[in-house]
N, C-alpha and C. Protein backbone atom coordinates (compact mmCIF):
# COMPACT_ATOMS: atom_id res chain seq x y z
N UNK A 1 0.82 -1.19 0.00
CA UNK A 1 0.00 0.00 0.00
C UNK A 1 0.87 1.26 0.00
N UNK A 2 1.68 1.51 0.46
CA UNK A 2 3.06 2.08 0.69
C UNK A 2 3.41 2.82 -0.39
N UNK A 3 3.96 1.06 -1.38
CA UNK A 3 4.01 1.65 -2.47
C UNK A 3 3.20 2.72 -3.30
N UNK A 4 2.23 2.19 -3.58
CA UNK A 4 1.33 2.58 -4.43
C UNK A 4 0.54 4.41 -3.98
N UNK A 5 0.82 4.46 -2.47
CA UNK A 5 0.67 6.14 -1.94
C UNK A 5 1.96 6.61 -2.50
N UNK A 6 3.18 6.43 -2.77
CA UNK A 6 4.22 6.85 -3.41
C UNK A 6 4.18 7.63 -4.52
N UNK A 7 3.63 6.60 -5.17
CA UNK A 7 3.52 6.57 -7.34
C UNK A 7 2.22 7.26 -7.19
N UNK A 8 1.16 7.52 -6.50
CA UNK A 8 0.14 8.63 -6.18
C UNK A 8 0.47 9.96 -6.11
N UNK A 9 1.07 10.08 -5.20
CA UNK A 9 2.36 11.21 -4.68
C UNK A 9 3.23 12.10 -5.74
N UNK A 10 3.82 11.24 -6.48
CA UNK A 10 4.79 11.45 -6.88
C UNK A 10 3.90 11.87 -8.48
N UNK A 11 2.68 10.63 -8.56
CA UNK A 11 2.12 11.49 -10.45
C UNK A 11 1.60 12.56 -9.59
N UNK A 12 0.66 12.74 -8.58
CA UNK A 12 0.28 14.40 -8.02
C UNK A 12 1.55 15.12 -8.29
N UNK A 13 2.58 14.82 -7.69
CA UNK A 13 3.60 16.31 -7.61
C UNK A 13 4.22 16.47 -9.45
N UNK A 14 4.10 15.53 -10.07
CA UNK A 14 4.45 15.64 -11.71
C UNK A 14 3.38 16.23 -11.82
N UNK A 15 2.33 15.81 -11.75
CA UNK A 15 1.08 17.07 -12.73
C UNK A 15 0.98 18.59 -12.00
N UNK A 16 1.15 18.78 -10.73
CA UNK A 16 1.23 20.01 -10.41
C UNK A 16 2.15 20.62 -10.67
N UNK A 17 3.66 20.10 -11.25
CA UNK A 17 5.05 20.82 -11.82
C UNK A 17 4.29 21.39 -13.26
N UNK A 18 3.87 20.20 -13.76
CA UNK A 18 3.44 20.89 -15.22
C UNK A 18 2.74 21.37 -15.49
N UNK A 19 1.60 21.80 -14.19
CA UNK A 19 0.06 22.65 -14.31
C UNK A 19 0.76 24.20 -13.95
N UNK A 20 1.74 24.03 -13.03
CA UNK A 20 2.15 25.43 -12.58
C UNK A 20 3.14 26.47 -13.85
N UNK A 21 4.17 25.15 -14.85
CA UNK A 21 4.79 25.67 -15.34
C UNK A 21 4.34 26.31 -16.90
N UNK A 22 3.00 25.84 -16.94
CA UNK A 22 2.04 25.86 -18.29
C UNK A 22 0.92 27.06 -17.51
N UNK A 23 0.90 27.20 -16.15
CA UNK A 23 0.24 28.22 -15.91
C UNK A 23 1.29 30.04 -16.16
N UNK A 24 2.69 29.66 -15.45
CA UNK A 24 3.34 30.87 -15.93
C UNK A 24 3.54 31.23 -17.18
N UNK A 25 3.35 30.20 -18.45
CA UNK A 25 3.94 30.63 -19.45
C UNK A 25 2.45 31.44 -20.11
N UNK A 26 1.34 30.74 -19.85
CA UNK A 26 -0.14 31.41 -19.55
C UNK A 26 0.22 33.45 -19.53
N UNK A 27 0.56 33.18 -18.26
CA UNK A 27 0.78 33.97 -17.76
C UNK A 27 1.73 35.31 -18.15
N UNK A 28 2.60 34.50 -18.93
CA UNK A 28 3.44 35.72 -19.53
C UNK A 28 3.14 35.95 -21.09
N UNK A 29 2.72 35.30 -21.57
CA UNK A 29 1.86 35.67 -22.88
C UNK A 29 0.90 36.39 -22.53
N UNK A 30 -0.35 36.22 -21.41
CA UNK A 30 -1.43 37.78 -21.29
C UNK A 30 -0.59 38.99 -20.81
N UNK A 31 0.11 38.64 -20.14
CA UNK A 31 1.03 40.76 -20.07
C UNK A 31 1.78 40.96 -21.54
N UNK A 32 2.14 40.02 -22.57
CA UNK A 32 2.40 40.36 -23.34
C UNK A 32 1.52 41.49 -24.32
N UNK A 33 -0.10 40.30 -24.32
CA UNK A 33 -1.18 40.70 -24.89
C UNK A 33 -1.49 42.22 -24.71
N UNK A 34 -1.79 42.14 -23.04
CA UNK A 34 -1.41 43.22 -21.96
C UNK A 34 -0.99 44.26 -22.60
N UNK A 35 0.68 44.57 -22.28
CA UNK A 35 1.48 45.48 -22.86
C UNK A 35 0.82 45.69 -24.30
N UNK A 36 0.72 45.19 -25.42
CA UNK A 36 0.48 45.66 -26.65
C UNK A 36 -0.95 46.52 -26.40
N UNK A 37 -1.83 45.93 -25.89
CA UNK A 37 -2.92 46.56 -25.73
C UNK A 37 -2.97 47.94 -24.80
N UNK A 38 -1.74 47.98 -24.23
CA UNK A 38 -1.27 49.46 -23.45
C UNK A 38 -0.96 50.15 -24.21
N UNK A 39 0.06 49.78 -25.14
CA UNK A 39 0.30 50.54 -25.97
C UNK A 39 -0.18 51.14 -27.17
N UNK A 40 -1.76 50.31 -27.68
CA UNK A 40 -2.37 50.64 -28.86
C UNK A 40 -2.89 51.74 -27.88
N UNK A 41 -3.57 51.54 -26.80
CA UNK A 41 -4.00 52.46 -26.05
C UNK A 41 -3.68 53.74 -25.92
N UNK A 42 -2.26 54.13 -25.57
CA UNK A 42 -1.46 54.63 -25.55
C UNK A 42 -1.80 56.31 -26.60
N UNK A 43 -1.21 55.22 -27.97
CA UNK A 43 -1.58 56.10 -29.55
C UNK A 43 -2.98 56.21 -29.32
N UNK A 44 -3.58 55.73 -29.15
CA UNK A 44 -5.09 56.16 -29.74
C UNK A 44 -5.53 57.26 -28.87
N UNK A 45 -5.06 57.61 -27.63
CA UNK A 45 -5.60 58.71 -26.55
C UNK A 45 -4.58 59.52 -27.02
N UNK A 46 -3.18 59.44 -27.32
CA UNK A 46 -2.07 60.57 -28.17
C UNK A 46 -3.09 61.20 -29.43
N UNK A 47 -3.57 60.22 -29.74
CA UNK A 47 -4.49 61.32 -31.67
C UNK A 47 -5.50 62.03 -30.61
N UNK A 48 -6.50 61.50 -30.16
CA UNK A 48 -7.65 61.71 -29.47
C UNK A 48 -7.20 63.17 -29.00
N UNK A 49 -6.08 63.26 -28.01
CA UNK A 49 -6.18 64.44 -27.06
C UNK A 49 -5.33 65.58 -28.24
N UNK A 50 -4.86 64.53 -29.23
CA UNK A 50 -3.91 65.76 -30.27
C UNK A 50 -5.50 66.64 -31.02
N UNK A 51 -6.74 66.01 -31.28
CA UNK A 51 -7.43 66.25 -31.91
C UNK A 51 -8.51 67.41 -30.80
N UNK A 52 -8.45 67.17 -29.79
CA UNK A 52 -9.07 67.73 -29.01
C UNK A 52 -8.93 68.96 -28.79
N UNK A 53 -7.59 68.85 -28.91
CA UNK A 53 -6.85 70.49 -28.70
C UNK A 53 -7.12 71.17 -29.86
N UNK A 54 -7.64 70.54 -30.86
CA UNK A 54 -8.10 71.43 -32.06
C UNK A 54 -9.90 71.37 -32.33
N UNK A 55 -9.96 70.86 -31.53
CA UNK A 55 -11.77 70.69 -31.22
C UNK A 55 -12.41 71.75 -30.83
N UNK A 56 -13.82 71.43 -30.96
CA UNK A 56 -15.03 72.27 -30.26
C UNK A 56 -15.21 71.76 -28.73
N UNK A 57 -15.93 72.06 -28.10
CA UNK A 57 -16.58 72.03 -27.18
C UNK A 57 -17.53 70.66 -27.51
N UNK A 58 -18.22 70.20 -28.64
CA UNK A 58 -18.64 69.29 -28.99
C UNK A 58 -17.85 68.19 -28.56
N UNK A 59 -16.56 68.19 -29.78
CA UNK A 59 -15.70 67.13 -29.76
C UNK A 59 -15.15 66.71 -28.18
N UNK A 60 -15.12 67.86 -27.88
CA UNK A 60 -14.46 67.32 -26.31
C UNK A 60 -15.34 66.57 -25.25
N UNK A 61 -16.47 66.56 -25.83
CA UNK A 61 -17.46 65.93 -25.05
C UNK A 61 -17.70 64.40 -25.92
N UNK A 62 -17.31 64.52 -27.04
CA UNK A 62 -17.64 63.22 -27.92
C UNK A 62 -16.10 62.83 -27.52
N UNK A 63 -14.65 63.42 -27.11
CA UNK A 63 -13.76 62.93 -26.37
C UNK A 63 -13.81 62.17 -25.23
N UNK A 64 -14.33 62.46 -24.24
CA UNK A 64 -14.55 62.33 -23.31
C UNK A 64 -15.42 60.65 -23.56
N UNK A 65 -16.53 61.29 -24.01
CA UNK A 65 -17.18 59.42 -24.14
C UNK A 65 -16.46 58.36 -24.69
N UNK A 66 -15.43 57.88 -25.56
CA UNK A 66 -14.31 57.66 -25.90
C UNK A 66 -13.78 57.25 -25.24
N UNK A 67 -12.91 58.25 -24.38
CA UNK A 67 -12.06 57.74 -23.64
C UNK A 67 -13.21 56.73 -22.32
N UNK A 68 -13.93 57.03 -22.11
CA UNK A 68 -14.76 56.30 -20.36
C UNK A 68 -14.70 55.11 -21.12
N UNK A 69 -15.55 55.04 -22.67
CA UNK A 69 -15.24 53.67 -23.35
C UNK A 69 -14.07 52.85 -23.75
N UNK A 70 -13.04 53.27 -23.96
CA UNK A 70 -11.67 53.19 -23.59
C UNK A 70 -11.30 52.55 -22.48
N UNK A 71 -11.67 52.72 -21.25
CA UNK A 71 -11.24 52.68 -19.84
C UNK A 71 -12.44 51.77 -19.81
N UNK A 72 -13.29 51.83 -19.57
CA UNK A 72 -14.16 50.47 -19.72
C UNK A 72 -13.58 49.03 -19.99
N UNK A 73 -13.46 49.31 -21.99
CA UNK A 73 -12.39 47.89 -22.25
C UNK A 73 -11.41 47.53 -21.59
N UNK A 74 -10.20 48.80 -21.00
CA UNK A 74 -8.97 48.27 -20.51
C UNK A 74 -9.21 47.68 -19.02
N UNK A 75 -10.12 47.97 -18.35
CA UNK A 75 -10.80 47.82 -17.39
C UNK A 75 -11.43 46.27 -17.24
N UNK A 76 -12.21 45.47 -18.47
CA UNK A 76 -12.67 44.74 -18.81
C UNK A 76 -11.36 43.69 -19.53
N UNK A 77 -10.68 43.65 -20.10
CA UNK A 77 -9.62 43.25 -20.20
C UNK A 77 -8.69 42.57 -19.04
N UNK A 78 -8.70 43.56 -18.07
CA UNK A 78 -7.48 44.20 -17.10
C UNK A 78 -8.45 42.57 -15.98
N UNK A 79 -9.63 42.40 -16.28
CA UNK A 79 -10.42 41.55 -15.16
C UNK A 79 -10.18 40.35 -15.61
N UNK A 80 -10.35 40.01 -17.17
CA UNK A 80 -10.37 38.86 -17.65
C UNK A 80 -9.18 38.25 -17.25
N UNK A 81 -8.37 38.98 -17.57
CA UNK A 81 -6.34 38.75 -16.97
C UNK A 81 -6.58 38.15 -15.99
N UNK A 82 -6.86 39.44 -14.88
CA UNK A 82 -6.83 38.50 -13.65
C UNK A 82 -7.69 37.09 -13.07
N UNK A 83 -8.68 37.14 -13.86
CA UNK A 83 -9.64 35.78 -13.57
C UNK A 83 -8.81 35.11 -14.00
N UNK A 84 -8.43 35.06 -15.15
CA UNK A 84 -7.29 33.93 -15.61
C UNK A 84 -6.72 33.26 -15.27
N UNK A 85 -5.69 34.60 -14.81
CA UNK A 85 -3.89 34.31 -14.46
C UNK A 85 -4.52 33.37 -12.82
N UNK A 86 -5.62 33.64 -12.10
CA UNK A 86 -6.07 33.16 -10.46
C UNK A 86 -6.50 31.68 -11.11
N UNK A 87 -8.15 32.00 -10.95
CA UNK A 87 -8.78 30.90 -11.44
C UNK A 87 -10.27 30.77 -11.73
N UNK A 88 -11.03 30.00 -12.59
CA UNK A 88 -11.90 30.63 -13.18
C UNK A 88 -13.18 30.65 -12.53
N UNK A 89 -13.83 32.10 -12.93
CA UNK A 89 -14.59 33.13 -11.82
C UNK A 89 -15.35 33.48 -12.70
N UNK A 90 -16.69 34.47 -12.11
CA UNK A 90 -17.37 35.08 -12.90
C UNK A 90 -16.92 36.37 -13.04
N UNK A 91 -17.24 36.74 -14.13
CA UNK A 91 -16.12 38.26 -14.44
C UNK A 91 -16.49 39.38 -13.50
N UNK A 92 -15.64 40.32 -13.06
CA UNK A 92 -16.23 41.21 -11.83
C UNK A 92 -16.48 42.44 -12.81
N UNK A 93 -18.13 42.74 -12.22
CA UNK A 93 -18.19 43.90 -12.76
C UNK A 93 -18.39 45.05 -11.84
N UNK A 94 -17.94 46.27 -12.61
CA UNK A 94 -17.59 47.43 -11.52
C UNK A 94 -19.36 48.48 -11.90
N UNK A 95 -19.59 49.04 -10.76
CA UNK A 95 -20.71 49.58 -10.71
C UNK A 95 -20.75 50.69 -11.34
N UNK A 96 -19.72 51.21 -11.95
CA UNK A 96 -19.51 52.38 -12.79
C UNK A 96 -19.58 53.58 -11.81
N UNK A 97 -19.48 53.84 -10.70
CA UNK A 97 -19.77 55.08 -9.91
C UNK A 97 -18.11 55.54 -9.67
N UNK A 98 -17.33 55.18 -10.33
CA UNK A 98 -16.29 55.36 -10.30
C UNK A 98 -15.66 56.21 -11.95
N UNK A 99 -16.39 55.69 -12.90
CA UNK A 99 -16.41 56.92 -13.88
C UNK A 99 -17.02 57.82 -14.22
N UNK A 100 -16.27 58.65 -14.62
CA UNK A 100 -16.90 60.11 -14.88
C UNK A 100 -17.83 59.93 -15.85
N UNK A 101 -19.65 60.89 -16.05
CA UNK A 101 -20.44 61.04 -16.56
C UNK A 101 -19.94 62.11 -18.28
N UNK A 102 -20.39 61.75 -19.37
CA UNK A 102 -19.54 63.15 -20.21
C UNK A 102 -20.63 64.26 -20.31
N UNK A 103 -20.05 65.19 -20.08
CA UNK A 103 -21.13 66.81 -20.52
C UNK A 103 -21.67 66.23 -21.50
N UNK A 104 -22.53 67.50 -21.42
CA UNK A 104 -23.92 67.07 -22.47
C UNK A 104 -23.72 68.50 -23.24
């Protein structure tokens, strides 16, 4: 019996080496994803606020919605990651009283 709790033991601690080491590599491909998606981010609020500064009063309000939608996705993104990278959850959603409303 001995035996056989051993070779139990021992396939448990082999499948948890290779669940953990297939979870980091998981893991470093979404900050990859991550990062790129920071950075499209990045440019697209660089045109946005370059365009703004040459805007109406309109545009800056059609700015503004944009960007909350913007921050939404990265926001929504930023959750999926973490459900991920942990373990799988229902996605958390935020009550929105934390972003800003845009002028009207």
């Amino acid at each position: 019996m001995s035996e056989f709790q051993t070779r139990i033991q021992e396939a448990f601690q082999q499948a948890q080496t290779r669940a953990t080491t297939r979870a980091r590599e998981f893991e470093q491909e979404a900050r990859k994803v991550l990062e790129k998606l920071g950075d499209r981010a990045q440019a697209e609020l660089k045109v946005l606020l370059q365009n703004a500064a040459k805007g109406s009063r309109d545009q800056l309000a059609a700015l503004g919605a944009e960007l909350e939608k913007l921050g939404k996705k990265l926001q929504d993104i930023a959750a999926k990651a973490a459900n991920g990278a942990t373990k799988p959850e229902a996605p958390a959603k935020g009550d929105g009283a934390s972003a800003p409303t845009p002028p009207n």
